[in-house]
Protein backbone atom coordinates (compact mmCIF):
# COMPACT_ATOMS: atom_id res chain seq x y z
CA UNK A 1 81.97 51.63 175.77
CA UNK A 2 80.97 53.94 173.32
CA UNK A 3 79.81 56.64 175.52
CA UNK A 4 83.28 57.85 175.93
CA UNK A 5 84.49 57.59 172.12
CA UNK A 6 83.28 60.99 170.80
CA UNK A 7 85.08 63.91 168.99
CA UNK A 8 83.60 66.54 170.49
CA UNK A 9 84.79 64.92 174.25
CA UNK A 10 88.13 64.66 172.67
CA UNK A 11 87.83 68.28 171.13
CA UNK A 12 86.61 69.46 174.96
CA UNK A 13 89.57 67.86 176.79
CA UNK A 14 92.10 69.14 174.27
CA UNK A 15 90.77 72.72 175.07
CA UNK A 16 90.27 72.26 178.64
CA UNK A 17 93.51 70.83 179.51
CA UNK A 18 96.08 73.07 178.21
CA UNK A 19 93.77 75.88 179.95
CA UNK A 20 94.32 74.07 183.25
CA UNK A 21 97.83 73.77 182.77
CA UNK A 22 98.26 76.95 182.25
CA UNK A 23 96.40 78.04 185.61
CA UNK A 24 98.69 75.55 187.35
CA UNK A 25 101.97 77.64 185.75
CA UNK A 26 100.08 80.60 186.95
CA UNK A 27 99.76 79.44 190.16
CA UNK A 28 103.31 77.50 190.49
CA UNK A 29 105.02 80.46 188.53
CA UNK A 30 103.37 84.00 190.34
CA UNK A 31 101.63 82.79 193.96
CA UNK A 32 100.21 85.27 195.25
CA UNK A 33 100.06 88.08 192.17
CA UNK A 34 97.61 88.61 189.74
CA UNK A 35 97.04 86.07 186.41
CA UNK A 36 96.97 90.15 184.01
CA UNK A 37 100.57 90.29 185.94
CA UNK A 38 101.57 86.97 184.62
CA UNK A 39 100.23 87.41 181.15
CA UNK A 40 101.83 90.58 180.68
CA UNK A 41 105.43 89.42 182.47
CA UNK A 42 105.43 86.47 180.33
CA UNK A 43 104.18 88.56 176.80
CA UNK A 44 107.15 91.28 177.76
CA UNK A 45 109.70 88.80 178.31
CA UNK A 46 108.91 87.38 175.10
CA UNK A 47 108.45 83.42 176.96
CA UNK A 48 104.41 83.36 176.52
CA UNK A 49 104.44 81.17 173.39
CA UNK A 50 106.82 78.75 175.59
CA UNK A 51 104.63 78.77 178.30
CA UNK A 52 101.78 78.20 176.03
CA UNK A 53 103.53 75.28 174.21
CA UNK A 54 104.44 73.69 177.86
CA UNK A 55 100.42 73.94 178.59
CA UNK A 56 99.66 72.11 175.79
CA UNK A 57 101.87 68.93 176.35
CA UNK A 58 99.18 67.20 178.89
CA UNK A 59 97.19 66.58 175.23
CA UNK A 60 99.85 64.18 174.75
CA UNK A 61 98.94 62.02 177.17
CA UNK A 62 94.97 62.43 176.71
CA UNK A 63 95.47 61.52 173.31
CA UNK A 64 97.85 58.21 174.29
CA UNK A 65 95.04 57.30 176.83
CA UNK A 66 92.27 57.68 173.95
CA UNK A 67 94.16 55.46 171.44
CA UNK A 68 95.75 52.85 174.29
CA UNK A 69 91.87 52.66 175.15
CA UNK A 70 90.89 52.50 171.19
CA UNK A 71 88.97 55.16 171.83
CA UNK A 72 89.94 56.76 168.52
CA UNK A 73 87.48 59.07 167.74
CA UNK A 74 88.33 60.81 170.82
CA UNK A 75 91.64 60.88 169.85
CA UNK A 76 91.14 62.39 167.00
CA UNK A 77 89.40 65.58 168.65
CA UNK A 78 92.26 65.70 171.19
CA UNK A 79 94.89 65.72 168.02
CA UNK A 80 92.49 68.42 166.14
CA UNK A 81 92.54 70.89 169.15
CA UNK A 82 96.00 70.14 169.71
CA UNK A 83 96.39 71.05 166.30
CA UNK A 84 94.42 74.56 166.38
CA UNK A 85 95.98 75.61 169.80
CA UNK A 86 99.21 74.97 167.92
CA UNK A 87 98.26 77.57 165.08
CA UNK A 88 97.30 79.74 167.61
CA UNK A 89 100.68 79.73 169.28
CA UNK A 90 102.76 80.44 166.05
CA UNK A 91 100.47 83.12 165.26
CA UNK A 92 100.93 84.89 168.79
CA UNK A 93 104.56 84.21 168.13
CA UNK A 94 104.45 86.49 164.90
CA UNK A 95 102.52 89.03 166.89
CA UNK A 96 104.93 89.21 169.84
């Protein structure tokens, strides 16, 4: 089915998915406090590029899922936001 074989869905489920993660380490991580209070624990302790890179490991298995499916354009937007939220990490790691 083509419908499903698109870069811009792979794109949109390699930004969206890290972003949930994330949440979920909020949640799992701080219950009860507020997400500033995480941000700012986790930029003070130095660990917010780690928790970044842990958020972005669920692209891994989007992008699996895309080529076990031959859905490769897909994959290929999942690997290109994977790529750019990688860039983005090792530049907030220079900044922190």
């Amino acid at each position: 089915m083509k419908k499903f074989d698109s870069q811009k869905l792979g794109i949109g489920l390699g930004i969206i998915a890290p972003l949930l993660t994330f949440i979920g380490i909020f949640f799992f991580w701080y219950p009860g406090k507020s997400f500033t209070a995480f941000v700012e624990t986790t930029w003070i302790q130095q660990t917010i590029t780690k928790v970044l890179s842990l958020a972005v490991v669920p692209n891994l298995l989007i992008f699996f899922l895309f080529i076990w499916t031959n859905k490769l354009y897909s994959a290929r937007g999942t690997l290109l936001s994977t790529v750019i939220l990688s860039i983005a990490i090792i530049i907030i790691k220079f900044l922190s």
